[in-house]
C-alpha atoms as a PDB file:
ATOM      1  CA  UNK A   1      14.660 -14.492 -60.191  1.00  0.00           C
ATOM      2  CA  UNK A   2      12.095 -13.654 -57.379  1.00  0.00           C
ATOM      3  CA  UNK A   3      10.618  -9.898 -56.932  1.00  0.00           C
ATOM      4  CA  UNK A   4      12.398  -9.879 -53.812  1.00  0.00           C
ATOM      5  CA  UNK A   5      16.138 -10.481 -55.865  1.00  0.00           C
ATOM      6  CA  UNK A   6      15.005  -7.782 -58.394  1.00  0.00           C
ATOM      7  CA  UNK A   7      13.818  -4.965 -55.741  1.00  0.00           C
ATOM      8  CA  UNK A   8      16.960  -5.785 -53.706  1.00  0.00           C
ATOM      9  CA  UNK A   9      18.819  -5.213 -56.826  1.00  0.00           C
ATOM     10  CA  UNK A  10      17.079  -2.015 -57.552  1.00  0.00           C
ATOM     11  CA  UNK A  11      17.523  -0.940 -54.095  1.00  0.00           C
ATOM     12  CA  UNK A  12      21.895  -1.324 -53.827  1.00  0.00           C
ATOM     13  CA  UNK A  13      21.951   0.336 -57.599  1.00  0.00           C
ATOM     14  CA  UNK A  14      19.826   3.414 -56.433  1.00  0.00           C
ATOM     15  CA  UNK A  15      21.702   3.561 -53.546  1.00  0.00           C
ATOM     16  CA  UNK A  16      25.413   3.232 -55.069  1.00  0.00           C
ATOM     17  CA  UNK A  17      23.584   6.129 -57.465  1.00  0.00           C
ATOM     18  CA  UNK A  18      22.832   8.739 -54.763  1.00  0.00           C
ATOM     19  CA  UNK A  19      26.338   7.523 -52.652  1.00  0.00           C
ATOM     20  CA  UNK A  20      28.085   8.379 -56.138  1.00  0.00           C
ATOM     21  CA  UNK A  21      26.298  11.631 -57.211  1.00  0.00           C
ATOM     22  CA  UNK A  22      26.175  13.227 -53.491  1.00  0.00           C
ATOM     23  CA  UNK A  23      29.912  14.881 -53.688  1.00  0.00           C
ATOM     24  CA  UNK A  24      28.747  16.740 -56.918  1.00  0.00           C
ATOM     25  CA  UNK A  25      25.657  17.242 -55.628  1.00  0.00           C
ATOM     26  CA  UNK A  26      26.231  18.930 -51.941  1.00  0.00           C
ATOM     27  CA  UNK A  27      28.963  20.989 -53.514  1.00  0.00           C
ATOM     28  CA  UNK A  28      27.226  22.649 -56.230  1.00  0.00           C
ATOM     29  CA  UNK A  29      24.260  23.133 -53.715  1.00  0.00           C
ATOM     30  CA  UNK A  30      26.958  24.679 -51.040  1.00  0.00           C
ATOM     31  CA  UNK A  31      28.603  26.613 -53.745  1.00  0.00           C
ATOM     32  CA  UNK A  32      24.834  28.114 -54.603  1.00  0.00           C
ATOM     33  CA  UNK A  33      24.330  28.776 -51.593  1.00  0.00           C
ATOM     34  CA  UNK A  34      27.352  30.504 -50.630  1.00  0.00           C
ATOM     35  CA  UNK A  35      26.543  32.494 -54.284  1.00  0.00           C
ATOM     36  CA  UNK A  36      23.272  33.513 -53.707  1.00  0.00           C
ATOM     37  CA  UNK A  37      24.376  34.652 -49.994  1.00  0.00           C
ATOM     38  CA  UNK A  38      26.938  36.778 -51.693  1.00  0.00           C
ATOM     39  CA  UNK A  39      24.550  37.854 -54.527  1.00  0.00           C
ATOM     40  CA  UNK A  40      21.986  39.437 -51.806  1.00  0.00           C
ATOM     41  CA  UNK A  41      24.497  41.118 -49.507  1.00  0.00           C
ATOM     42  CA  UNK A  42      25.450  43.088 -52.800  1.00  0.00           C
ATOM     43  CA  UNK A  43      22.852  43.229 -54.597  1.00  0.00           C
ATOM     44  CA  UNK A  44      23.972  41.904 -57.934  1.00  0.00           C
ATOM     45  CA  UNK A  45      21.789  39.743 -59.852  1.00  0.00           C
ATOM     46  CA  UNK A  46      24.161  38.104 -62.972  1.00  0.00           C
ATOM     47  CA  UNK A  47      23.023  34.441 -63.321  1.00  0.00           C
ATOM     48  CA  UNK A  48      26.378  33.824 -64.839  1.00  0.00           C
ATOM     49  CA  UNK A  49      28.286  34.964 -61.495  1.00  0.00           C
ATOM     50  CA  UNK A  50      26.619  31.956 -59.975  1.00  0.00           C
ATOM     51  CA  UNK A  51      26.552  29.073 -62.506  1.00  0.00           C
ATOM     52  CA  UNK A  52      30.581  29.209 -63.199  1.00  0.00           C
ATOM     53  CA  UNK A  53      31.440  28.535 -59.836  1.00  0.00           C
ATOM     54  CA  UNK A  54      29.089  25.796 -58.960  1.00  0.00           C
ATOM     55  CA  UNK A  55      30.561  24.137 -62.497  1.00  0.00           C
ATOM     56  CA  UNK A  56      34.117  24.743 -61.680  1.00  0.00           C
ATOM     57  CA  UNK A  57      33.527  23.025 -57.802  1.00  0.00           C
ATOM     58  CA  UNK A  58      31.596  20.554 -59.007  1.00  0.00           C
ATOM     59  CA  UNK A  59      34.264  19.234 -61.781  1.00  0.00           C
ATOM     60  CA  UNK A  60      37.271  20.141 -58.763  1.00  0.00           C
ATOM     61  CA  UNK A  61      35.086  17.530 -56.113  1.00  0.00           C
ATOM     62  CA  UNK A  62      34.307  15.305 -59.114  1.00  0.00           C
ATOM     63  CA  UNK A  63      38.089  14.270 -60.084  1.00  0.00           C
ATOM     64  CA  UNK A  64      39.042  14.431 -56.338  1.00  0.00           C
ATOM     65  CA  UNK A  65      36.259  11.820 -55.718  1.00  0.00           C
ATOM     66  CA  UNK A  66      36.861   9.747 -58.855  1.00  0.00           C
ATOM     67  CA  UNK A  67      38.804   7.342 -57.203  1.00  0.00           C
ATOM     68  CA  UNK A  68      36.454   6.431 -54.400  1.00  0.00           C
ATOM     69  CA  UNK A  69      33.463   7.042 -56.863  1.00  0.00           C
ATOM     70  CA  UNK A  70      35.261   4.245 -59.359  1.00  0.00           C
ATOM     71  CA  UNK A  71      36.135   1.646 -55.962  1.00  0.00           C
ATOM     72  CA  UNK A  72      32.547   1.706 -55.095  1.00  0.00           C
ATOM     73  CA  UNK A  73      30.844   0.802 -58.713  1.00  0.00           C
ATOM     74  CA  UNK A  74      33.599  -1.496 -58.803  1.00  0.00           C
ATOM     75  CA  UNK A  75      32.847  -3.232 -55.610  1.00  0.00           C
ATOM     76  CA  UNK A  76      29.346  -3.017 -56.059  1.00  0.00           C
ATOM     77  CA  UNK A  77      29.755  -4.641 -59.811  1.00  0.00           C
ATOM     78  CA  UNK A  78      32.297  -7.217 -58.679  1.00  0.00           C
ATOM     79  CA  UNK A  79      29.628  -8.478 -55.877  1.00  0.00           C
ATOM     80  CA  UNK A  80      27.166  -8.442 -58.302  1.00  0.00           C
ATOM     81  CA  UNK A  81      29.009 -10.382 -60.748  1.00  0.00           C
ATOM     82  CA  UNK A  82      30.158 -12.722 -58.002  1.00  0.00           C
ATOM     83  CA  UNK A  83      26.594 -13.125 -56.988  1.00  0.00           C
ATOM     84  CA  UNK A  84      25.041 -14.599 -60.122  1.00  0.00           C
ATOM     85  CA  UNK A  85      25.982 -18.083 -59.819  1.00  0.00           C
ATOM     86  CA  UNK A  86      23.671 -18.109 -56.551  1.00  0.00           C
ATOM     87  CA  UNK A  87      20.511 -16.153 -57.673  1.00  0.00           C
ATOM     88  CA  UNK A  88      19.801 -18.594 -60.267  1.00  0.00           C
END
């Protein structure tokens, strides 16, 4: 294997990475937004008012995207797999 195959490599896992993480990531950063909004209109501080929704979201968006989250490592793995004979 060249440096080119391994930093191409690198680059489609990092980006299958961030493709699978971003649902659980945008939600828990809309959900603290949408908290901390709340929290300053009323004045209430509680840390715990804001960390029990952004868990609760993010597990919700996590099992609704598990199935597209799974089909993309999957793909990702199966091309990878397939593309072994031809890298070396």
């Amino acid at each position: 294997m060249d440096l080119d195959t391994v930093s191409e490599l690198g680059r489609q896992a990092l980006y299958i990475t961030v493709l699978v993480s971003m649902p659980a990531m945008v939600t828990g950063m809309v959900i603290g937004l949408i908290i901390s909004v709340l929290q300053s209109i009323t004045s209430v501080q509680e840390q715990t008012l804001s960390f029990v929704p952004k868990i609760l979201a993010t597990l919700v968006v996590t099992i609704a995207a598990l199935p597209w989250m799974l089909a993309l490592v999957m793909e990702y793995t199966e091309q990878l797999f397939l593309s072994i004979p031809m890298r070396f």
